[in-house]
PDB file of N, CA and C in Angstrom:
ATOM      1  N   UNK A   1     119.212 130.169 109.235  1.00  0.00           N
ATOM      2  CA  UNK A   1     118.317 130.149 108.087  1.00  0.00           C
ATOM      3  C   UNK A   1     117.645 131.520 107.999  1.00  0.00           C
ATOM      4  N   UNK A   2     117.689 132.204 106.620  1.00  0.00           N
ATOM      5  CA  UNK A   2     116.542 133.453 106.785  1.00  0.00           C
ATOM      6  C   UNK A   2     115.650 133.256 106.774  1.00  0.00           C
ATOM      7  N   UNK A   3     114.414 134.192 106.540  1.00  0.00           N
ATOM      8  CA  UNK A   3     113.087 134.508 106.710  1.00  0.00           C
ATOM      9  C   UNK A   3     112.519 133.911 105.542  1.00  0.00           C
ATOM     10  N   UNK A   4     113.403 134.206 104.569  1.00  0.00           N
ATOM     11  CA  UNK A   4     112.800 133.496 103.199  1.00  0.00           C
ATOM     12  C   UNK A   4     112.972 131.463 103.199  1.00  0.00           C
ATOM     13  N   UNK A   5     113.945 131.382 103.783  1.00  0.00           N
ATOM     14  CA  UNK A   5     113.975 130.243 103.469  1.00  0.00           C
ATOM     15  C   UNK A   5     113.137 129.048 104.632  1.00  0.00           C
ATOM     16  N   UNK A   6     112.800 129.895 105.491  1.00  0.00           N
ATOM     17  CA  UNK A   6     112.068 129.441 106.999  1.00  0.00           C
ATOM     18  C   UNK A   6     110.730 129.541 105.963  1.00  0.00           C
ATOM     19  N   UNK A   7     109.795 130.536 105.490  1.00  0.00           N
ATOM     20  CA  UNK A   7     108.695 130.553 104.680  1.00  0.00           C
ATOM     21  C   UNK A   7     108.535 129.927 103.984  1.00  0.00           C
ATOM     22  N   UNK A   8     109.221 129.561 102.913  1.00  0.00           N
ATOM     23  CA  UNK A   8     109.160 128.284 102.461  1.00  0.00           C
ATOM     24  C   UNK A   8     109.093 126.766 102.575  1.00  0.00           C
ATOM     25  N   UNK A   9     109.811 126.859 104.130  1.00  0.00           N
ATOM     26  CA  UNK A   9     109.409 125.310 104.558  1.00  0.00           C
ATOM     27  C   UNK A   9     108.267 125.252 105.063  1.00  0.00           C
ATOM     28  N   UNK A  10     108.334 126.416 105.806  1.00  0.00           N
ATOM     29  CA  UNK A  10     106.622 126.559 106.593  1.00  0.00           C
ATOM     30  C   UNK A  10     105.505 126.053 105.265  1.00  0.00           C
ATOM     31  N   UNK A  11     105.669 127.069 104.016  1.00  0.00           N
ATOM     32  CA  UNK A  11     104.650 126.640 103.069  1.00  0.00           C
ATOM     33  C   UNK A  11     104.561 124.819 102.747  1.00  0.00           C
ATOM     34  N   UNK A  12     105.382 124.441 102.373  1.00  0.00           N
ATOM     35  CA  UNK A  12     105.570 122.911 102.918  1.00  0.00           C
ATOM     36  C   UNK A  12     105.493 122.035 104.036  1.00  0.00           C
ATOM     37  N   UNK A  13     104.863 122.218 105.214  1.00  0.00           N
ATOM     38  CA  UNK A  13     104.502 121.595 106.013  1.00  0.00           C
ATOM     39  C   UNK A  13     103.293 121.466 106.440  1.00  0.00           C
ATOM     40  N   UNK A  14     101.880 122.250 105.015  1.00  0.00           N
ATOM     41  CA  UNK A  14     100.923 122.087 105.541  1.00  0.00           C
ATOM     42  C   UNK A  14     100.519 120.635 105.408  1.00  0.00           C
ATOM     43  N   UNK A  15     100.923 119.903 104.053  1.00  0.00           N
ATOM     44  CA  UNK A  15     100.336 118.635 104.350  1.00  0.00           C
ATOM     45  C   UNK A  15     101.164 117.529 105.084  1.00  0.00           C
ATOM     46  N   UNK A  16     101.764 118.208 105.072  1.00  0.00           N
ATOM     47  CA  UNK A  16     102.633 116.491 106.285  1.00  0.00           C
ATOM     48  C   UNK A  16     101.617 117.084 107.859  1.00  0.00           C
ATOM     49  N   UNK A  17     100.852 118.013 108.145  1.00  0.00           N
ATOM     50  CA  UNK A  17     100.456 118.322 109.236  1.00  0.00           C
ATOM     51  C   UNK A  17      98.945 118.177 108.870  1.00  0.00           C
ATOM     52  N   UNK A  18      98.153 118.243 107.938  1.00  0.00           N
ATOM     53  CA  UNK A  18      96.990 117.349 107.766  1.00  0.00           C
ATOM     54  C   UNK A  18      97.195 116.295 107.625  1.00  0.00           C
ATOM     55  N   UNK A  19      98.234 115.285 106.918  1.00  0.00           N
ATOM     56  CA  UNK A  19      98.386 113.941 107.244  1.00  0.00           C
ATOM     57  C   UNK A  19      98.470 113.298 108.175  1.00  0.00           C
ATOM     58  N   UNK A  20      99.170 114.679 109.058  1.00  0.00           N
ATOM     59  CA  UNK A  20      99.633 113.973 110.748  1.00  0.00           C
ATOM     60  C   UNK A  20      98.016 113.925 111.085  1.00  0.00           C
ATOM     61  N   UNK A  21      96.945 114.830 111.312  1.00  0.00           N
ATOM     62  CA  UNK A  21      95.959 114.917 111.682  1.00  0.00           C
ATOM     63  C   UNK A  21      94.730 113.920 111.364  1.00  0.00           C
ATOM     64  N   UNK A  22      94.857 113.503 109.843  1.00  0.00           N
ATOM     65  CA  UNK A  22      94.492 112.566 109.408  1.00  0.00           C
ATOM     66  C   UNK A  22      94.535 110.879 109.720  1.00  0.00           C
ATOM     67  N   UNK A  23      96.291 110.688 110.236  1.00  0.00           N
ATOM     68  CA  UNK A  23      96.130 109.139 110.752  1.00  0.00           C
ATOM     69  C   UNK A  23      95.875 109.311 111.825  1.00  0.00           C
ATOM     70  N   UNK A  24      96.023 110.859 112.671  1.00  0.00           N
ATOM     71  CA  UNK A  24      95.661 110.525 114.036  1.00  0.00           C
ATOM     72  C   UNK A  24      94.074 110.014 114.185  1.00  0.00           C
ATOM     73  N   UNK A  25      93.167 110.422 113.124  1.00  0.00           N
ATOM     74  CA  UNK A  25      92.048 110.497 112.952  1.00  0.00           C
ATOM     75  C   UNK A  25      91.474 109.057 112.758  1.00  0.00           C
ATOM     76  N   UNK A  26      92.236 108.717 111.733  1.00  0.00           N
ATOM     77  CA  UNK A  26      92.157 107.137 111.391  1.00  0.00           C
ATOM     78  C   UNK A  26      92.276 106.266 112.100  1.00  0.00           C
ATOM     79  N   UNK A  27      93.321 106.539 113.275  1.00  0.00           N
ATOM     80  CA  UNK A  27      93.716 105.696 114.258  1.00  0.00           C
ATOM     81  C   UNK A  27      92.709 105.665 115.546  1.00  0.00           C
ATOM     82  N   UNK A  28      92.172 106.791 115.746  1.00  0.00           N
ATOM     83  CA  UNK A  28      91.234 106.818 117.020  1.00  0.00           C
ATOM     84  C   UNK A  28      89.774 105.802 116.069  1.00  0.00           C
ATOM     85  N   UNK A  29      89.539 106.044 114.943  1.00  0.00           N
ATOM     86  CA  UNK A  29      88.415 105.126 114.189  1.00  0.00           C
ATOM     87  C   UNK A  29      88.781 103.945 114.434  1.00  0.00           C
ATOM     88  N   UNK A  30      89.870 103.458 114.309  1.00  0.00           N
ATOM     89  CA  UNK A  30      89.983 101.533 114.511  1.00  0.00           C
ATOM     90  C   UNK A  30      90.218 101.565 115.548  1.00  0.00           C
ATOM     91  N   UNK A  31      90.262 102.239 116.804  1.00  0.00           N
ATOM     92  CA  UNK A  31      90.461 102.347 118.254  1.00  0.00           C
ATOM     93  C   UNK A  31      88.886 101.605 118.376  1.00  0.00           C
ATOM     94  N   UNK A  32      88.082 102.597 117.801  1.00  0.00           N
ATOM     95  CA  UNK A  32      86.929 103.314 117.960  1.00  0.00           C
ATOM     96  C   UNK A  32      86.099 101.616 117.515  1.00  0.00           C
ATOM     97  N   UNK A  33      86.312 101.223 116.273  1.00  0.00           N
ATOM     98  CA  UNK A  33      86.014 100.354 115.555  1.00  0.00           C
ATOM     99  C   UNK A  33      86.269  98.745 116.377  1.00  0.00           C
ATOM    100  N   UNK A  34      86.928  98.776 117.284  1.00  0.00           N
ATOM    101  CA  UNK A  34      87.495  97.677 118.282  1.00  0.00           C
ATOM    102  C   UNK A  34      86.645  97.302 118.663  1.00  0.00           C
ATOM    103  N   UNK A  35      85.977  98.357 119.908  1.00  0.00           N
ATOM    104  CA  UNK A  35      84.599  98.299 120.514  1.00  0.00           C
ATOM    105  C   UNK A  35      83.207  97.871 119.966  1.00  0.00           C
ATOM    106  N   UNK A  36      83.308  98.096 118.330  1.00  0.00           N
ATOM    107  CA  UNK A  36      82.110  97.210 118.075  1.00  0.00           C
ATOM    108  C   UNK A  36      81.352  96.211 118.175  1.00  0.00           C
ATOM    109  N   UNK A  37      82.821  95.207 118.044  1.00  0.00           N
ATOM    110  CA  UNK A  37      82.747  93.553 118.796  1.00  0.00           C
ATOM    111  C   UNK A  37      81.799  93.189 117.601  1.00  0.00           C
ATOM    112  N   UNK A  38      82.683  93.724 116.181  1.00  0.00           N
ATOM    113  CA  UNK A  38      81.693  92.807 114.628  1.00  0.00           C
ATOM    114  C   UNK A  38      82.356  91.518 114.910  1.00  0.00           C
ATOM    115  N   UNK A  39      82.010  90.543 113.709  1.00  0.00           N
ATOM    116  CA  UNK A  39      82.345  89.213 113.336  1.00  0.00           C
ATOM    117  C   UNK A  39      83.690  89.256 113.032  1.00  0.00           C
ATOM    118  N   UNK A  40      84.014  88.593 112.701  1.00  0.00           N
ATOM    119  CA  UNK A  40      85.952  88.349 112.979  1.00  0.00           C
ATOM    120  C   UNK A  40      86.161  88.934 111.260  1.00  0.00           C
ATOM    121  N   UNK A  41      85.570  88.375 110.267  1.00  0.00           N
ATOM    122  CA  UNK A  41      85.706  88.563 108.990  1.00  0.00           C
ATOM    123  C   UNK A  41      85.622  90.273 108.428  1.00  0.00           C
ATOM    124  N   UNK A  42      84.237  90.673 109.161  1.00  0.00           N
ATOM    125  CA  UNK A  42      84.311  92.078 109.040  1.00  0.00           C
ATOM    126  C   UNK A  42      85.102  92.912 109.606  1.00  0.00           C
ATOM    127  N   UNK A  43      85.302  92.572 111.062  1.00  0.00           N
ATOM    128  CA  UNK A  43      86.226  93.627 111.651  1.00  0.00           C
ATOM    129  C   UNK A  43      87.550  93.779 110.900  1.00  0.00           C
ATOM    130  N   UNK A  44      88.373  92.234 110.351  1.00  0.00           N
ATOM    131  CA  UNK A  44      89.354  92.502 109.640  1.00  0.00           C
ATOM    132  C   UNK A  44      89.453  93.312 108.276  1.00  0.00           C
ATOM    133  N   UNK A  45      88.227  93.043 107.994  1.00  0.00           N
ATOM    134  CA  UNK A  45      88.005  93.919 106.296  1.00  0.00           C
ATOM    135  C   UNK A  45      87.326  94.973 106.684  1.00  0.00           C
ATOM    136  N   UNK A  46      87.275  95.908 107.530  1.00  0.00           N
ATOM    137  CA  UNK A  46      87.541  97.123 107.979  1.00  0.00           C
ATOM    138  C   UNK A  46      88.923  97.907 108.648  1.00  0.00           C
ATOM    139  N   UNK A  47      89.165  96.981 109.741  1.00  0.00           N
ATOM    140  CA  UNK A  47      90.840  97.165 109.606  1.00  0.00           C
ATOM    141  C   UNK A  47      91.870  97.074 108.560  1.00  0.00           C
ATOM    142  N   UNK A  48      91.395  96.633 107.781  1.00  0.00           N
ATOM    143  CA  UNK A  48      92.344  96.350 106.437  1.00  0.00           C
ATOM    144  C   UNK A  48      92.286  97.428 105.623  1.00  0.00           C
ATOM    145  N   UNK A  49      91.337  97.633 105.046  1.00  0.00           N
ATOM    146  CA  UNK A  49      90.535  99.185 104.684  1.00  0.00           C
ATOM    147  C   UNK A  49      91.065 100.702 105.362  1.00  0.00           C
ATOM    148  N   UNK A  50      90.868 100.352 106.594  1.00  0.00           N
ATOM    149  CA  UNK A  50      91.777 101.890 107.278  1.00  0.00           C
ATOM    150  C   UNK A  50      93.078 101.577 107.244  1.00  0.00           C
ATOM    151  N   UNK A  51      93.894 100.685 107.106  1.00  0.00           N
ATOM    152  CA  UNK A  51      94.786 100.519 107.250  1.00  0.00           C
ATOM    153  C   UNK A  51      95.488 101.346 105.603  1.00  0.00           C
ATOM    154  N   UNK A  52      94.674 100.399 104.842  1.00  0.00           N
ATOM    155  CA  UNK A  52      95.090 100.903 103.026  1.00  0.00           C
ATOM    156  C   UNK A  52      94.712 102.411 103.019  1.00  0.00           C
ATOM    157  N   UNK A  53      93.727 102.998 103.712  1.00  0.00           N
ATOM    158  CA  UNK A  53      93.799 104.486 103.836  1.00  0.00           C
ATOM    159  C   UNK A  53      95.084 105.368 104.112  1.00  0.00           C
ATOM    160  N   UNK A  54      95.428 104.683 105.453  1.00  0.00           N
ATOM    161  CA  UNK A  54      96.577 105.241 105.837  1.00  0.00           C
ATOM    162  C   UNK A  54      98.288 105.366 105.798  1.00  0.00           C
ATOM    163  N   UNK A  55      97.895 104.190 104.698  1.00  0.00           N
ATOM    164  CA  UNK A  55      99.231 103.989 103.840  1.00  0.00           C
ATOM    165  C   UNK A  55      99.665 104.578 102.745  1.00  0.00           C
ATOM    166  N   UNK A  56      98.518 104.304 101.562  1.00  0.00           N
ATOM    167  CA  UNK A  56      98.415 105.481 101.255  1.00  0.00           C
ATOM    168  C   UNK A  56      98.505 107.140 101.092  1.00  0.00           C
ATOM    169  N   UNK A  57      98.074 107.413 102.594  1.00  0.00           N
ATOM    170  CA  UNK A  57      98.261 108.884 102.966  1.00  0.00           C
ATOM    171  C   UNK A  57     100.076 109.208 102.980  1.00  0.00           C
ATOM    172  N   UNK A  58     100.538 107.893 103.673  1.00  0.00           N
ATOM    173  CA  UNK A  58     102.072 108.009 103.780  1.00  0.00           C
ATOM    174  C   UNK A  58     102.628 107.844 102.611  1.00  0.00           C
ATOM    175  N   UNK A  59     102.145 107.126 101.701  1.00  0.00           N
ATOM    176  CA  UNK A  59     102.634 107.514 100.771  1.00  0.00           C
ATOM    177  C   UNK A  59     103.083 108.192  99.796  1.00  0.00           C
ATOM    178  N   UNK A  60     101.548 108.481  99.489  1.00  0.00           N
ATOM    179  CA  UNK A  60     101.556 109.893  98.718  1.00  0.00           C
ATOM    180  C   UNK A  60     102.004 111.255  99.400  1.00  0.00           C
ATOM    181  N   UNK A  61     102.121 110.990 100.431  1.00  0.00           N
ATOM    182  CA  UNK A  61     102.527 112.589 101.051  1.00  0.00           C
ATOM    183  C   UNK A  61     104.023 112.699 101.685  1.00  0.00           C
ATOM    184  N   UNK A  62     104.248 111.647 102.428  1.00  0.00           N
ATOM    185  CA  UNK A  62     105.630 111.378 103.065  1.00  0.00           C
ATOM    186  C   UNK A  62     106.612 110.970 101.609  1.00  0.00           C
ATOM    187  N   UNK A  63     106.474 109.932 100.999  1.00  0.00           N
ATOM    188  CA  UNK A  63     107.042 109.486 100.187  1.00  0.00           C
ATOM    189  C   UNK A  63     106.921 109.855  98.614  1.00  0.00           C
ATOM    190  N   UNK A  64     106.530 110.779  98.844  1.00  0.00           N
ATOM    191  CA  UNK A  64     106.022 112.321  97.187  1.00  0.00           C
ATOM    192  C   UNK A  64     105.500 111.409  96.018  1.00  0.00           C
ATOM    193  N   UNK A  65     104.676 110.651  96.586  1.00  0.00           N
ATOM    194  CA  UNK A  65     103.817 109.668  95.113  1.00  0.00           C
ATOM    195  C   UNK A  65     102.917 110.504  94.387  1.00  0.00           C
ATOM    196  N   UNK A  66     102.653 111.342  95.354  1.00  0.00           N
ATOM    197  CA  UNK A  66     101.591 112.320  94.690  1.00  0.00           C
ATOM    198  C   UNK A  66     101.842 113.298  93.879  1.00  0.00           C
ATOM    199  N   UNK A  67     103.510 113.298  93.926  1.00  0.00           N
ATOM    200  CA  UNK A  67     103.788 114.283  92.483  1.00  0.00           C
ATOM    201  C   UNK A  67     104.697 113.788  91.172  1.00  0.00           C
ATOM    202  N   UNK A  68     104.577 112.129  91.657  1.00  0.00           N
ATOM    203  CA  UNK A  68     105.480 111.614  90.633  1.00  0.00           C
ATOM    204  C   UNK A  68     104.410 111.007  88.945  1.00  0.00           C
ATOM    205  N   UNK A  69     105.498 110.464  88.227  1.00  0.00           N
ATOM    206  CA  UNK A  69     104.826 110.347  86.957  1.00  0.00           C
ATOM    207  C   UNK A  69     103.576 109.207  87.206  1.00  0.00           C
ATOM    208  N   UNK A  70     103.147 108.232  85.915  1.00  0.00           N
ATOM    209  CA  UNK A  70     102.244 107.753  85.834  1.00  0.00           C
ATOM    210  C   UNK A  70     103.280 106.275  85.830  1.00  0.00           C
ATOM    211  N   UNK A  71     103.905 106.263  85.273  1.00  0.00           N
ATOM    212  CA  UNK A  71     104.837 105.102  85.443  1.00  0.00           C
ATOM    213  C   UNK A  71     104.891 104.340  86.923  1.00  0.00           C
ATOM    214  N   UNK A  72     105.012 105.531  88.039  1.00  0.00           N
ATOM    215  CA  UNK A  72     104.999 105.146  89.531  1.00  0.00           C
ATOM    216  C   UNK A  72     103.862 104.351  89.841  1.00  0.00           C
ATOM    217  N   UNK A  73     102.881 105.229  89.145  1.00  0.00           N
ATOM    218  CA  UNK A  73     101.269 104.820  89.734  1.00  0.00           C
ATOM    219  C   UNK A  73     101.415 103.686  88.814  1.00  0.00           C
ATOM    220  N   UNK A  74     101.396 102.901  87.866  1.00  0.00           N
ATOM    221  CA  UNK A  74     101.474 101.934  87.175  1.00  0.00           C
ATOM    222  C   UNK A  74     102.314 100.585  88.108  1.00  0.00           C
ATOM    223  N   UNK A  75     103.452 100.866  88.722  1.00  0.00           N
ATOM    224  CA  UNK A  75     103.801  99.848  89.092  1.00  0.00           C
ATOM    225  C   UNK A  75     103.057  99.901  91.045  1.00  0.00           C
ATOM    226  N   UNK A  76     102.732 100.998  91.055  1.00  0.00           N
ATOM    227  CA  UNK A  76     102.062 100.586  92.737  1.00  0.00           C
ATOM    228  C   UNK A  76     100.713 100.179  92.470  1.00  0.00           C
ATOM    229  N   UNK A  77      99.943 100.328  91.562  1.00  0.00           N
ATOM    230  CA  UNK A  77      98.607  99.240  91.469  1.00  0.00           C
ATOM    231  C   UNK A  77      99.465  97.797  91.072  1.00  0.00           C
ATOM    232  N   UNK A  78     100.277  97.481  90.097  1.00  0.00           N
ATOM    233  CA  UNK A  78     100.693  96.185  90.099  1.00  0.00           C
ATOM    234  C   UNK A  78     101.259  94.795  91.192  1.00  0.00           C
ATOM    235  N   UNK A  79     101.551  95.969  92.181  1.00  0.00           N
ATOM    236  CA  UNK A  79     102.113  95.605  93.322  1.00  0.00           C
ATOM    237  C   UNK A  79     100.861  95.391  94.242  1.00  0.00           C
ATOM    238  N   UNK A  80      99.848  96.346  93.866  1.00  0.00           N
ATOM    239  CA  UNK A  80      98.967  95.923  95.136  1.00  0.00           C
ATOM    240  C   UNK A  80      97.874  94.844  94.813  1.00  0.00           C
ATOM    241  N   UNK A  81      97.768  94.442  93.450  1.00  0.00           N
ATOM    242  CA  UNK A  81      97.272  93.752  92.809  1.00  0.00           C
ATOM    243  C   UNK A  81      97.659  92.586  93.117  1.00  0.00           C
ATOM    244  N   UNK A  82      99.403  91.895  93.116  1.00  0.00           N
ATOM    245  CA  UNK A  82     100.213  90.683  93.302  1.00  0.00           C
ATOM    246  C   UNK A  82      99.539  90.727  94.650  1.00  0.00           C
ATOM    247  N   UNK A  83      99.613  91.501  95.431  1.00  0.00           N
ATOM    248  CA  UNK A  83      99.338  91.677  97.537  1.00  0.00           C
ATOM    249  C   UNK A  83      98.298  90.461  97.359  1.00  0.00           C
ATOM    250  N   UNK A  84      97.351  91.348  96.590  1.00  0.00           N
ATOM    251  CA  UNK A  84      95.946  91.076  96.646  1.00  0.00           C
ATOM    252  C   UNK A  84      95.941  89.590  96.107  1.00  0.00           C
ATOM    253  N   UNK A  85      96.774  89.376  95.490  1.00  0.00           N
ATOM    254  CA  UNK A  85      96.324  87.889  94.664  1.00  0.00           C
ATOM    255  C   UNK A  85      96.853  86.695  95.924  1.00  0.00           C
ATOM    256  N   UNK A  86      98.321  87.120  96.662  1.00  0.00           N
ATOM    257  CA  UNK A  86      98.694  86.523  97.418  1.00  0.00           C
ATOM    258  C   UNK A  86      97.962  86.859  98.426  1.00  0.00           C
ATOM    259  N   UNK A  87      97.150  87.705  99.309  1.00  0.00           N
ATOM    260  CA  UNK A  87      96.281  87.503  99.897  1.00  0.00           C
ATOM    261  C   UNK A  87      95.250  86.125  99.818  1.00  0.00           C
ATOM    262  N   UNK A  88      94.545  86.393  98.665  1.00  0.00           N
ATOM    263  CA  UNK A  88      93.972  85.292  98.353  1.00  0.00           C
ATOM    264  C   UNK A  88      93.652  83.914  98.229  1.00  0.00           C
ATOM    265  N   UNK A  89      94.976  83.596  97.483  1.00  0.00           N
ATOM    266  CA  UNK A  89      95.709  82.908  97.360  1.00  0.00           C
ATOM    267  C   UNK A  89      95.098  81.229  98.657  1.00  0.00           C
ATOM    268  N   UNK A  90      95.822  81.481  99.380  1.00  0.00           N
ATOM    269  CA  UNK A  90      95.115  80.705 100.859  1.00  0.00           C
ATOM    270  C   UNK A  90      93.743  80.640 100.641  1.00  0.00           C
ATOM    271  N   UNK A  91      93.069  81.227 100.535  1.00  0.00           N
ATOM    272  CA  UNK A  91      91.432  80.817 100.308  1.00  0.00           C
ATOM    273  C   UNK A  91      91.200  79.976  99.086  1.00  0.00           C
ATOM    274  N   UNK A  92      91.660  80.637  98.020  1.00  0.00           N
ATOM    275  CA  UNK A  92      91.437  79.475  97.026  1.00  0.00           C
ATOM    276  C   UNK A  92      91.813  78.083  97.356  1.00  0.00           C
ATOM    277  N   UNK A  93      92.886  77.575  97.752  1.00  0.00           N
ATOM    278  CA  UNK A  93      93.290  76.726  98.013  1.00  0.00           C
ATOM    279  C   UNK A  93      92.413  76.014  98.847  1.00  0.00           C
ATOM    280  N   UNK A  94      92.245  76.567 100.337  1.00  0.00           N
ATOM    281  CA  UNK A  94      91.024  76.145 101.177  1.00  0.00           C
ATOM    282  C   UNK A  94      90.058  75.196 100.698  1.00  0.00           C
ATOM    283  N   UNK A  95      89.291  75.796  99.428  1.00  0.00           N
ATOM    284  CA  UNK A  95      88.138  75.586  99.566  1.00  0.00           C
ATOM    285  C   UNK A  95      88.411  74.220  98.664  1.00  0.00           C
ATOM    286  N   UNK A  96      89.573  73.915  98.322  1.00  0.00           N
ATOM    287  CA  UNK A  96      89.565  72.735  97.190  1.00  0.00           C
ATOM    288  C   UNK A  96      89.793  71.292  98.180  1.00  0.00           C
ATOM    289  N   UNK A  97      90.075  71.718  99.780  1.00  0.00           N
ATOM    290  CA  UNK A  97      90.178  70.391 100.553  1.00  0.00           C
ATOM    291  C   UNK A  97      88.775  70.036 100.975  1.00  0.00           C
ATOM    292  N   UNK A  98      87.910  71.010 100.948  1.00  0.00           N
ATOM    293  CA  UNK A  98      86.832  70.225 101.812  1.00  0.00           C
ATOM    294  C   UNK A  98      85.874  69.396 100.926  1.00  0.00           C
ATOM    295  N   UNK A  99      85.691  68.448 101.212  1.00  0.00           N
ATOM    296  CA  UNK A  99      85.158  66.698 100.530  1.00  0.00           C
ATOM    297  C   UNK A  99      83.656  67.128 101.333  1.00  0.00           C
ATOM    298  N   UNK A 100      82.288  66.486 100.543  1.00  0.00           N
ATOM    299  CA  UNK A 100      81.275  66.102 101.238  1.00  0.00           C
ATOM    300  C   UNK A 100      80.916  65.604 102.268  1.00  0.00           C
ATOM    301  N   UNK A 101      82.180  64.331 102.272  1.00  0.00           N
ATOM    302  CA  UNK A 101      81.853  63.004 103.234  1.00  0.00           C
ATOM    303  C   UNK A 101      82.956  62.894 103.697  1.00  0.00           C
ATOM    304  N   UNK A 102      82.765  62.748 105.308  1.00  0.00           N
ATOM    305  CA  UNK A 102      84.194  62.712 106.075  1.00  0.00           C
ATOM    306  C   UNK A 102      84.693  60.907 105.437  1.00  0.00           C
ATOM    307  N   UNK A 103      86.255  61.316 105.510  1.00  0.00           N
ATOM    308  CA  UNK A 103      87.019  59.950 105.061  1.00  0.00           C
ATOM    309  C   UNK A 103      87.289  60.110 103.999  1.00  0.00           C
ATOM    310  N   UNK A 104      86.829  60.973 102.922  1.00  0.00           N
ATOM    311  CA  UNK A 104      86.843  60.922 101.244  1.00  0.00           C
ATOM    312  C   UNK A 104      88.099  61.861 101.101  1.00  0.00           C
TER     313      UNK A 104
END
């Protein structure tokens, strides 16, 4: 490879190398975040949260979301939207078994 074409990748590897730096970053936080010893509900909706951070990051940077059209971004909120509904989903349901009075 020449000099020119080695420079050019180099110019392209600054953000896959702040990304790298970034989940490493993210990852020592929910390391970090373990040790708190919150309530079961929060700790997960903080892990869930860094988690959507760091997917994200792979996304847009590993998987070039960040330079594609609006069409892309249109169907990855739709998708995370369905997540989100099927997330849910189970809770709604939940709350329609529990009766006042045991036996009912």
């Amino acid at each position: 490879m020449d000099a020119a074409g080695h420079e050019d990748v180099s110019k392209h590897m600054g953000p896959y190398y702040a990304v790298f730096v970034a989940l490493l970053c993210l990852t020592a936080v929910t390391v970090g975040v373990s040790y708190l010893h919150l309530n079961r509900p929060l700790a997960i909706t903080v892990a869930l949260i860094i988690a959507s951070v760091k997917a994200g990051l792979v996304a847009a940077v590993f998987m070039h979301l960040i330079s594609e059209k609006k069409v892309i971004y249109a169907v990855l909120i739709l998708t995370a939207l369905f997540f989100a509904l099927l997330l849910a989903l189970p809770n709604l349901t939940t709350f329609e078994h529990h009766s006042g009075m045991p036996g009912t």
